[in-house]
C-alpha atoms as a PDB file:
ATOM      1  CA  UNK A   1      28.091   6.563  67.454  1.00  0.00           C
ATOM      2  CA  UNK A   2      25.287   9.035  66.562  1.00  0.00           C
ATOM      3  CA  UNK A   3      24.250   9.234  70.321  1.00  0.00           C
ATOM      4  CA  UNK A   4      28.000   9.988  71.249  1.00  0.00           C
ATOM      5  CA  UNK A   5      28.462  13.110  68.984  1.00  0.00           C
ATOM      6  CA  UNK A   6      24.585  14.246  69.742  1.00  0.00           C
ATOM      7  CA  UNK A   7      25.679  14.453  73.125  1.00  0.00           C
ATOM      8  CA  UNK A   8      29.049  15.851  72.710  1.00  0.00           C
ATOM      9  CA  UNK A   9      27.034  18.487  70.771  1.00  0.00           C
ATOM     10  CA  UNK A  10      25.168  18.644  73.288  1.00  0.00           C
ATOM     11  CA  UNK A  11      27.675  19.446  75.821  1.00  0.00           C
ATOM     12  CA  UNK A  12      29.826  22.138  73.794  1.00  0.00           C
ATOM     13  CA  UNK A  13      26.282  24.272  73.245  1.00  0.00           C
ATOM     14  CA  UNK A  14      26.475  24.635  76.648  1.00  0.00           C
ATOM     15  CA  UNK A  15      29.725  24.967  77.677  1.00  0.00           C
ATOM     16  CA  UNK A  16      31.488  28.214  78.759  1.00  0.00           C
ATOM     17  CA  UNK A  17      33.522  29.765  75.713  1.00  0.00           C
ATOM     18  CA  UNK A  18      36.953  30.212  76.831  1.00  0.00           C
ATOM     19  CA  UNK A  19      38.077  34.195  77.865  1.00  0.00           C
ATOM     20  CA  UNK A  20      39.355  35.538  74.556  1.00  0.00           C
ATOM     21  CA  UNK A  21      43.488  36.100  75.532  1.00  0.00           C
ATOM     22  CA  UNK A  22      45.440  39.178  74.356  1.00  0.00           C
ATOM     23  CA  UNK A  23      48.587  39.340  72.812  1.00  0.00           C
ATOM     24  CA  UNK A  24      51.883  40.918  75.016  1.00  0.00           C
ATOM     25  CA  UNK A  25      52.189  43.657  72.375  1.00  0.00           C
ATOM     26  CA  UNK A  26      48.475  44.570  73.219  1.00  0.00           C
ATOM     27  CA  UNK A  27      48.548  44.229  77.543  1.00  0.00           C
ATOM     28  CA  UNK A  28      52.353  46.212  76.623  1.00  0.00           C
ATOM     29  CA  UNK A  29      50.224  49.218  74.911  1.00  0.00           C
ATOM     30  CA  UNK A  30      47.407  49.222  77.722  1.00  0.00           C
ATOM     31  CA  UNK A  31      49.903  48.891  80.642  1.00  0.00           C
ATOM     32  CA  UNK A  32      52.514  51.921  79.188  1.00  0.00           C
ATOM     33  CA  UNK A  33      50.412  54.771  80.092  1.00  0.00           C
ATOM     34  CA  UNK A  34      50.576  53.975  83.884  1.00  0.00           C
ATOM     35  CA  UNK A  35      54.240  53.551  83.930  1.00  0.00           C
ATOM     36  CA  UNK A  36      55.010  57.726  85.467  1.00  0.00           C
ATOM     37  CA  UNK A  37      58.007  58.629  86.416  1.00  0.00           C
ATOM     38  CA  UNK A  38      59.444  59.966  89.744  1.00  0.00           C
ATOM     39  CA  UNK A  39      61.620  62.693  90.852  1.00  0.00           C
ATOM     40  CA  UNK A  40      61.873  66.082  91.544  1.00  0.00           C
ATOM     41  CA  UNK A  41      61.162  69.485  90.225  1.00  0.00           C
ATOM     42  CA  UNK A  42      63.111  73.140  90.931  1.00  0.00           C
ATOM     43  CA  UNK A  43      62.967  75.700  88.898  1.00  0.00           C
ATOM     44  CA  UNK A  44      66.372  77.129  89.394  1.00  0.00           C
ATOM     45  CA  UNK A  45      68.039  74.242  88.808  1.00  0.00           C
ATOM     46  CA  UNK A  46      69.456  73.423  84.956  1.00  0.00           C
ATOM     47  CA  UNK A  47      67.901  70.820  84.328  1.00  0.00           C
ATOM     48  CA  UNK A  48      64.708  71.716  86.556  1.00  0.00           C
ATOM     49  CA  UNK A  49      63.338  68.159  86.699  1.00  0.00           C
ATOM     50  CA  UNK A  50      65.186  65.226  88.008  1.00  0.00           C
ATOM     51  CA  UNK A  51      64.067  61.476  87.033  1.00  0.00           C
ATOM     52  CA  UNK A  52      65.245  59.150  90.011  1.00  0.00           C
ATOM     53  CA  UNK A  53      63.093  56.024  89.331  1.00  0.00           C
ATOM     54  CA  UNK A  54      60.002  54.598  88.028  1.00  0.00           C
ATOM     55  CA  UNK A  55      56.099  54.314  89.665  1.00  0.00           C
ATOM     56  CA  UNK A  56      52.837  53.186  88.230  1.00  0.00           C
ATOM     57  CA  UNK A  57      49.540  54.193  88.975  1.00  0.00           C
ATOM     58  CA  UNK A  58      46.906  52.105  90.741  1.00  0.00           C
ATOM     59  CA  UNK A  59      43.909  53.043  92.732  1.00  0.00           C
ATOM     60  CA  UNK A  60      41.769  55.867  91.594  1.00  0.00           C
ATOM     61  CA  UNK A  61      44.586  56.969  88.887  1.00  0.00           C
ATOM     62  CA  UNK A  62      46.187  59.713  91.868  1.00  0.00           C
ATOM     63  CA  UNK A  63      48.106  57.122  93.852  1.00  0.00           C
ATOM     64  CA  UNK A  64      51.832  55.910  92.525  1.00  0.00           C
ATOM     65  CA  UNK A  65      53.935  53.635  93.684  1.00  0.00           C
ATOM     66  CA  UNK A  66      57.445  53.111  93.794  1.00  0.00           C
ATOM     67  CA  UNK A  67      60.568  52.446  96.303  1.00  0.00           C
ATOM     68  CA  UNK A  68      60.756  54.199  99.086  1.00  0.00           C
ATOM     69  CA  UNK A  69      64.449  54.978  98.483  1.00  0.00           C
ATOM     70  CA  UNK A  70      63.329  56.461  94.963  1.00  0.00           C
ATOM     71  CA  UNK A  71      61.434  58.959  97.650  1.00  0.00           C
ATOM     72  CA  UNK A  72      64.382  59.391  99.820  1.00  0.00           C
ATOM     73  CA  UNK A  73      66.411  60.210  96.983  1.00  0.00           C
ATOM     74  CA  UNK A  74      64.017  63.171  95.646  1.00  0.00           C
ATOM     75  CA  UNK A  75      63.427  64.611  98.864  1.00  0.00           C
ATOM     76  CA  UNK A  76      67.176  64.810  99.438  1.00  0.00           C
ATOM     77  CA  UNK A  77      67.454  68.106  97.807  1.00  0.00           C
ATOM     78  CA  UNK A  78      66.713  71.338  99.481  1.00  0.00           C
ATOM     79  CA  UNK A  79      64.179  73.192  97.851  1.00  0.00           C
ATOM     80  CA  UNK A  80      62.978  71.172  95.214  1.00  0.00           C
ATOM     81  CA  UNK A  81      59.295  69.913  94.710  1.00  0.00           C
ATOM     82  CA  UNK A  82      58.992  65.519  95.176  1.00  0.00           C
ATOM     83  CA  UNK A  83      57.182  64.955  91.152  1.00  0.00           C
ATOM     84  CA  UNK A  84      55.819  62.844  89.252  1.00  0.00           C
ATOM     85  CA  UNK A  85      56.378  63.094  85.295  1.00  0.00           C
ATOM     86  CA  UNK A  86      53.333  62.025  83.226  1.00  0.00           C
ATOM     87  CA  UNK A  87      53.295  61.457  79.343  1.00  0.00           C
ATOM     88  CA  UNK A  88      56.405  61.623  77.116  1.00  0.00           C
ATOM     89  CA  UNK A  89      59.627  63.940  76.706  1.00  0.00           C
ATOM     90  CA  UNK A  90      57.355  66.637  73.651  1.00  0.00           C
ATOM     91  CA  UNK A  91      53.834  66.308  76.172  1.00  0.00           C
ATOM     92  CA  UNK A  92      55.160  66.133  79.609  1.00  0.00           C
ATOM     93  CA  UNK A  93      53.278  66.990  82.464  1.00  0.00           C
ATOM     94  CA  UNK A  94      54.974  67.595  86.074  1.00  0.00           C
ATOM     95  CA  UNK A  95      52.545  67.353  89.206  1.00  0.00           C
ATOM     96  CA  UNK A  96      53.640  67.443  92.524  1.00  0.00           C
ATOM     97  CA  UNK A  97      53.109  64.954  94.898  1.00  0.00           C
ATOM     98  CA  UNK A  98      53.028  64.022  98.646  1.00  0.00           C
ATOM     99  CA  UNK A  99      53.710  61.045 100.658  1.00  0.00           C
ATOM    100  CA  UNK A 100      50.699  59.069 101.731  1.00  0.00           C
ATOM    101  CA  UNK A 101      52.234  55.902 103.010  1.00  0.00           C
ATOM    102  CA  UNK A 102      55.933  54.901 103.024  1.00  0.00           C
ATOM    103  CA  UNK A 103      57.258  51.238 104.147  1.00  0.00           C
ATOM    104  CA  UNK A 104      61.198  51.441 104.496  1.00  0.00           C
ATOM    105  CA  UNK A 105      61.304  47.523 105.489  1.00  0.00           C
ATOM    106  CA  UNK A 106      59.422  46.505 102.290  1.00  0.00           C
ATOM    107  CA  UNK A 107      61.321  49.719 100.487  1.00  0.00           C
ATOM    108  CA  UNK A 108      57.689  50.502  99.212  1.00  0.00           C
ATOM    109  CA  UNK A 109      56.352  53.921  99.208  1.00  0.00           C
ATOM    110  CA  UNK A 110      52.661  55.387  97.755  1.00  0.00           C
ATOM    111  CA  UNK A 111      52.743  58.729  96.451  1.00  0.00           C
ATOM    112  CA  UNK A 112      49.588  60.877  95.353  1.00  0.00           C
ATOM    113  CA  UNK A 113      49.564  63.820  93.022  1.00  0.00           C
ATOM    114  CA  UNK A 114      46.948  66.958  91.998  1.00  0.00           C
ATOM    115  CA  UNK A 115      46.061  65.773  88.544  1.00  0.00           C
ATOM    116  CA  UNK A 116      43.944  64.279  85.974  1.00  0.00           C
ATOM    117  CA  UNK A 117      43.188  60.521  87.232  1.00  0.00           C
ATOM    118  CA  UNK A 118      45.875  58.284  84.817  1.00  0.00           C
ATOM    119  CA  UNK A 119      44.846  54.622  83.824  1.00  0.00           C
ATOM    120  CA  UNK A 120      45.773  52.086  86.616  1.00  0.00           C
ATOM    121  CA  UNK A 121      47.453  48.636  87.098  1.00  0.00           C
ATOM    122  CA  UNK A 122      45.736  45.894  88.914  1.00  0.00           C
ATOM    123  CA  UNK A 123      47.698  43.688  91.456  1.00  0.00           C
ATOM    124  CA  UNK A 124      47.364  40.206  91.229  1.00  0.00           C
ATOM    125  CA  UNK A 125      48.422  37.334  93.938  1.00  0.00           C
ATOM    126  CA  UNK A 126      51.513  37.256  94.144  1.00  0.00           C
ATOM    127  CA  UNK A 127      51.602  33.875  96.260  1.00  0.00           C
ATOM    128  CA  UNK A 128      50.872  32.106  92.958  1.00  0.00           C
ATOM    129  CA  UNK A 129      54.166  33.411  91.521  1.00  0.00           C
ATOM    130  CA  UNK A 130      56.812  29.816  90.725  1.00  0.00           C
ATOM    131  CA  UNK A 131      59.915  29.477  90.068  1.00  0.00           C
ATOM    132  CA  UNK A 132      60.420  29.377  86.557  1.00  0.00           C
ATOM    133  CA  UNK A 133      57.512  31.649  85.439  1.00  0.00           C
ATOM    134  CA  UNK A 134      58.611  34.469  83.152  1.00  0.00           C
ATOM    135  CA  UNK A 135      57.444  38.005  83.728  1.00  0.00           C
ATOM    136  CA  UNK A 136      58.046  41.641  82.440  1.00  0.00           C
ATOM    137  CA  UNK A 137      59.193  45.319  83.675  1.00  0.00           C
ATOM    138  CA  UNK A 138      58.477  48.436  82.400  1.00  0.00           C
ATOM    139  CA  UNK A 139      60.338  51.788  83.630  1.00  0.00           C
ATOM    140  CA  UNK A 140      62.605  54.141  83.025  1.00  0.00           C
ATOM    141  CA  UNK A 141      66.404  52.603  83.304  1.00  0.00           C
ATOM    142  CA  UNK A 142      69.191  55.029  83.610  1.00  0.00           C
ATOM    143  CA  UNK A 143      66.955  57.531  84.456  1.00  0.00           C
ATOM    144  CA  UNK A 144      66.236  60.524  82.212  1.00  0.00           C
ATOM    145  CA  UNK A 145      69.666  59.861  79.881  1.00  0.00           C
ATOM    146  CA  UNK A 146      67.119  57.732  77.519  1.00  0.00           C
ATOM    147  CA  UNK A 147      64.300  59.920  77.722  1.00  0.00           C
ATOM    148  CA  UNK A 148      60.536  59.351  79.121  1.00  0.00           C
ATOM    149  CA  UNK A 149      59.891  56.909  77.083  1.00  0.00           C
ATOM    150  CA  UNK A 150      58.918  53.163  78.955  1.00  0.00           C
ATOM    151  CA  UNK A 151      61.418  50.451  78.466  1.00  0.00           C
ATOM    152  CA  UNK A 152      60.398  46.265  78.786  1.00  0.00           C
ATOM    153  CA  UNK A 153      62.324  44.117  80.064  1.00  0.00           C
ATOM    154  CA  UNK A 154      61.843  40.146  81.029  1.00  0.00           C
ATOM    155  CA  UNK A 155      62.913  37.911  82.840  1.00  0.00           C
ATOM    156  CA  UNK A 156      62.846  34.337  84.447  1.00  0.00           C
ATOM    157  CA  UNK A 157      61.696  34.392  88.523  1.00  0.00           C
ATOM    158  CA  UNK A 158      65.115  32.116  88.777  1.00  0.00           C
ATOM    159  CA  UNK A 159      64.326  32.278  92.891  1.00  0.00           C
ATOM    160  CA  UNK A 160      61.876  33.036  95.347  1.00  0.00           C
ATOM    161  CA  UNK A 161      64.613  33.881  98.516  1.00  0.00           C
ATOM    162  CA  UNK A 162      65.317  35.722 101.827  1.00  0.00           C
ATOM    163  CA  UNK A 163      65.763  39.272 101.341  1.00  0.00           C
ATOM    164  CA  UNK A 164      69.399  38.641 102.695  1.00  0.00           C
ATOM    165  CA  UNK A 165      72.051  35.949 102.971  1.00  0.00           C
ATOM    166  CA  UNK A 166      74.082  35.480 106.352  1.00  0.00           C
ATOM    167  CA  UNK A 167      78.050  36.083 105.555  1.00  0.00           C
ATOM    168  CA  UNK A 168      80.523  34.728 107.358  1.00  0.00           C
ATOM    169  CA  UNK A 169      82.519  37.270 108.641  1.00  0.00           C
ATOM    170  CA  UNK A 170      79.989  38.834 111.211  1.00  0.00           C
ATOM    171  CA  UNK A 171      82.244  42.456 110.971  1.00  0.00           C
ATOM    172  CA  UNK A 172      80.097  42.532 107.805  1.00  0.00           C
ATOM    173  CA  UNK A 173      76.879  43.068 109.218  1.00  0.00           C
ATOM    174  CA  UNK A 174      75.989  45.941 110.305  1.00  0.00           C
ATOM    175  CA  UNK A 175      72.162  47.107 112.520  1.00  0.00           C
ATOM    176  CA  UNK A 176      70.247  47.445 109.486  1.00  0.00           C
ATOM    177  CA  UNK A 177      71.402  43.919 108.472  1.00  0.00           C
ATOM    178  CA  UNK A 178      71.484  42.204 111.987  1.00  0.00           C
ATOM    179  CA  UNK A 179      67.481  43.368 111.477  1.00  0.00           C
ATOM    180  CA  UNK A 180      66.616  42.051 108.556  1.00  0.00           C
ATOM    181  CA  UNK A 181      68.321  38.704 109.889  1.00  0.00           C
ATOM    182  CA  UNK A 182      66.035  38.350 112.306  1.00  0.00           C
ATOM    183  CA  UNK A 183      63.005  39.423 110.020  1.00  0.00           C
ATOM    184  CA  UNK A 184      63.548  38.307 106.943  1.00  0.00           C
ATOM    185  CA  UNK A 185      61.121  38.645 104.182  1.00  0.00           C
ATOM    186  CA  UNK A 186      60.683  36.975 100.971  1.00  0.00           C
ATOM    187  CA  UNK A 187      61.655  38.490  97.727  1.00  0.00           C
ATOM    188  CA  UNK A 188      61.970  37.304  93.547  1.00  0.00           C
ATOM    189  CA  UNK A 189      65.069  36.749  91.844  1.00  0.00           C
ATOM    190  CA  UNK A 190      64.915  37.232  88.496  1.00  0.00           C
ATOM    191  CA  UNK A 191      67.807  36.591  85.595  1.00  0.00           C
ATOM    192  CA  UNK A 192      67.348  40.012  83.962  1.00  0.00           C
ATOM    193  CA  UNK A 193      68.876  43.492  84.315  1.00  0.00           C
ATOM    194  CA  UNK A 194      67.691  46.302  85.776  1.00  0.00           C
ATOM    195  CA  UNK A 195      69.214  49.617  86.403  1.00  0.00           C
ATOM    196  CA  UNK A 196      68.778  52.229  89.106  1.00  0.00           C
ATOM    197  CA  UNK A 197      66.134  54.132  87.417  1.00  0.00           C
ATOM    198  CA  UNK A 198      63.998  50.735  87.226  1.00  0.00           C
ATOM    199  CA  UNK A 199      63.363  50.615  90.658  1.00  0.00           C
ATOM    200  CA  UNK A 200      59.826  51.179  91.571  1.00  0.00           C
ATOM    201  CA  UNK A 201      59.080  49.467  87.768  1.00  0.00           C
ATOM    202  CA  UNK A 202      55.998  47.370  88.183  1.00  0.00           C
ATOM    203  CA  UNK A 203      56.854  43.105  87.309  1.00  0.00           C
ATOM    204  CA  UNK A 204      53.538  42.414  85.600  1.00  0.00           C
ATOM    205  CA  UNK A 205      51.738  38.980  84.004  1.00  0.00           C
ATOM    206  CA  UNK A 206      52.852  38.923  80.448  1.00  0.00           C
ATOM    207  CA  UNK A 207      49.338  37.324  79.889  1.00  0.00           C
ATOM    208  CA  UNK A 208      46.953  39.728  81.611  1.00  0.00           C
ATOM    209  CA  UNK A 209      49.350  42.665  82.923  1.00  0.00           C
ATOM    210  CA  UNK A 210      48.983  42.192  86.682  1.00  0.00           C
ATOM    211  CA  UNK A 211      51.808  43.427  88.550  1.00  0.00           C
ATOM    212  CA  UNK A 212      52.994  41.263  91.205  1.00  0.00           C
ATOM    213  CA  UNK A 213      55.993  42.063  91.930  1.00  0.00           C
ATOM    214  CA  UNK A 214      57.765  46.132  92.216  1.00  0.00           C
ATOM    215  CA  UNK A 215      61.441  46.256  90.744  1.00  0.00           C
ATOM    216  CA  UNK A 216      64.352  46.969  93.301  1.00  0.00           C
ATOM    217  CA  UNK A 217      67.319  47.523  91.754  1.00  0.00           C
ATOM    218  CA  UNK A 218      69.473  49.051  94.633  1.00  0.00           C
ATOM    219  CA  UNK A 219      67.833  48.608  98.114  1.00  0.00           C
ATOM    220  CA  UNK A 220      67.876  44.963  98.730  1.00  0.00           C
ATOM    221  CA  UNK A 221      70.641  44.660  95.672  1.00  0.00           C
ATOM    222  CA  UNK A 222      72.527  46.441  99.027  1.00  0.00           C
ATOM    223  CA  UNK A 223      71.818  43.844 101.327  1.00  0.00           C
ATOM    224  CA  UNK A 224      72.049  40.671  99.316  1.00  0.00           C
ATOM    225  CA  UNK A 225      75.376  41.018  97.344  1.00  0.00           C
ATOM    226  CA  UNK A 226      77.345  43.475  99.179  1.00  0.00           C
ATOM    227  CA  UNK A 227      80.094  41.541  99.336  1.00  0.00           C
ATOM    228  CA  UNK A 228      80.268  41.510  95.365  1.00  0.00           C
ATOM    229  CA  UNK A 229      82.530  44.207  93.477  1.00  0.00           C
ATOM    230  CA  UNK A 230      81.114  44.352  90.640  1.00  0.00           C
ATOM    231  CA  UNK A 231      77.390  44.985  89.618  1.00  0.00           C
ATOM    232  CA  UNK A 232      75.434  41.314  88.084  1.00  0.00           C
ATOM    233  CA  UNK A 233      73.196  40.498  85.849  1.00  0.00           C
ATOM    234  CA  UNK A 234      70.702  39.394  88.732  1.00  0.00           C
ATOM    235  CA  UNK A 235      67.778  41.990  89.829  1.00  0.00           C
ATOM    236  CA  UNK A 236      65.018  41.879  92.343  1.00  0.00           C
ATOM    237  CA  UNK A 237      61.352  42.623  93.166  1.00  0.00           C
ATOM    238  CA  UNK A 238      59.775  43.059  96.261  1.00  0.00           C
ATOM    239  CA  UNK A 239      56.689  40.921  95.847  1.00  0.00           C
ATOM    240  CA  UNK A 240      52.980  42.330  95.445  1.00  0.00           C
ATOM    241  CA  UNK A 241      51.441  40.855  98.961  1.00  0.00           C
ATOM    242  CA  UNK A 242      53.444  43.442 100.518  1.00  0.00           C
ATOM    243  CA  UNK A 243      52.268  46.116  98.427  1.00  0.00           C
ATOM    244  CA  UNK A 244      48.491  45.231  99.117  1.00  0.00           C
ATOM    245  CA  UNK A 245      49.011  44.696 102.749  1.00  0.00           C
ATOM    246  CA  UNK A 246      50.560  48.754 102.612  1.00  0.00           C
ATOM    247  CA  UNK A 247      47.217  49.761 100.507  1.00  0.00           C
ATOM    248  CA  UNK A 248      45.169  48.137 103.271  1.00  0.00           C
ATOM    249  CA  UNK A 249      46.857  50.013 105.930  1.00  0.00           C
ATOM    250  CA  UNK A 250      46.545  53.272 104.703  1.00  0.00           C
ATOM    251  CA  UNK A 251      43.070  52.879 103.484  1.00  0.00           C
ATOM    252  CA  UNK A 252      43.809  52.517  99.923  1.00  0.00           C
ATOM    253  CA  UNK A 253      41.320  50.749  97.776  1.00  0.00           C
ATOM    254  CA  UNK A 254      42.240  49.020  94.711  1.00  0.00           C
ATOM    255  CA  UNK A 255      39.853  48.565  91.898  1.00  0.00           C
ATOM    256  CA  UNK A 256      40.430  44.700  91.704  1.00  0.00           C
ATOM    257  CA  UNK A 257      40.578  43.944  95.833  1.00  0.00           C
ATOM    258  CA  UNK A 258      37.565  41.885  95.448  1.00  0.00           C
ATOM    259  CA  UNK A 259      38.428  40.422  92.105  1.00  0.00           C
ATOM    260  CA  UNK A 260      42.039  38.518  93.039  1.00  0.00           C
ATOM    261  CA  UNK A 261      42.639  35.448  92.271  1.00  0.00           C
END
């Protein structure tokens, strides 16, 4: 018996000591002050800035990402400046910013501003992601109505699915669907609400803060329940493999490429 615990001894003085783990309230404080929002700025407008969605920062702290209808949406109006809002509602700060890569299949866009670099968000493998698994979302819902102020949500992955269902009446479908019919792409289901100024949130790890996933509330909302009348309780994300494959492309480097897992 003295042999056996010597040698267990033995065995825990050299064994690896376990990665201490944070607590979601603590990965929640270091992941709010990426969360920016996105919109746009003119100064003859009442009021001058506009919040249309969510983005978080990733790269070298001057690249944001969001949906690429969020972008559609802000460049819609003649005259006024594309944006993204930093800080809260009493230290806000209002940079413009230009398109640097834009995916309207994956409704994905990358944004980059003139500005101090912001803390960034790593992106983790999304390929890992079950059915089952429980993540968060942080963004802005509703838009400016609440304020700048970063809202959490969570929610189950309750499918990992087709960006679109067929319907049965073909009269239904029109080119933009016929295409994604014939591409189809895989997206998360989650049991959780989102609203229109979620989309472009970031779906993170609850345990380390990894995104994996970017919230799309509207886009493929428009493609996979159109035939609904009413609005559900079911949201979507547009998983992170697409999102690094887009960073690739445009020469993008992320701080954590060589560290996924």
């Amino acid at each position: 018996m003295q042999y056996i615990i010597t040698f267990t001894l033995i065995i825990l003085a050299f064994a690896r000591p376990a990665e201490a783990s944070q607590s979601f309230p603590d990965i929640l404080k270091a992941i709010k002050p990426s969360i920016v929002a996105i919109g746009n700025y003119k100064k003859t407008r009442s009021p001058a800035r506009l919040l249309l969605g969510t983005g978080f920062v990733v790269a070298d702290g001057n690249h944001v990402v969001t949906n690429a209808h969020v972008i559609d949406s802000a460049r819609s109006v003649p005259d006024a400046l594309l944006s993204v809002f930093i800080g809260r509602e009493r230290n806000l700060k209002i940079y413009s910013a230009k398109v640097v890569a834009y995916d309207r299949e994956h409704d994905l866009a990358i944004v980059r501003f003139d500005g101090p670099a912001q803390p960034i968000l790593e992106i983790g493998d999304s390929s890992r992601v079950q059915e089952g698994e429980i993540y968060a979302f942080s963004g802005f819902p509703i838009g400016q109505i609440l304020g700048q102020y970063p809202v959490t949500h969570r929610g189950m992955i309750a499918a990992i699915t087709p960006n679109i269902i067929p319907m049965d009446n073909a009269k239904q479908l029109n080119s933009a669907d016929l295409k994604k019919l014939r591409e189809p792409f895989v997206i998360f289901q989650l049991d959780a609400t989102a609203y229109p100024g979620n989309s472009g949130s970031p779906l993170f790890d609850m345990k380390n803060g990894r995104v994996i996933g970017v919230m799309n509330k509207v886009y493929v909302k428009t493609a996979k329940e159109k035939v609904l009348s009413d609005p559900s309780g079911i949201s979507y994300a547009i998983p992170s493999k697409y999102l690094l494959s887009m960073l690739q492309q445009a020469g993008i480097k992320t701080k954590n490429q060589r560290e996924m897992r």
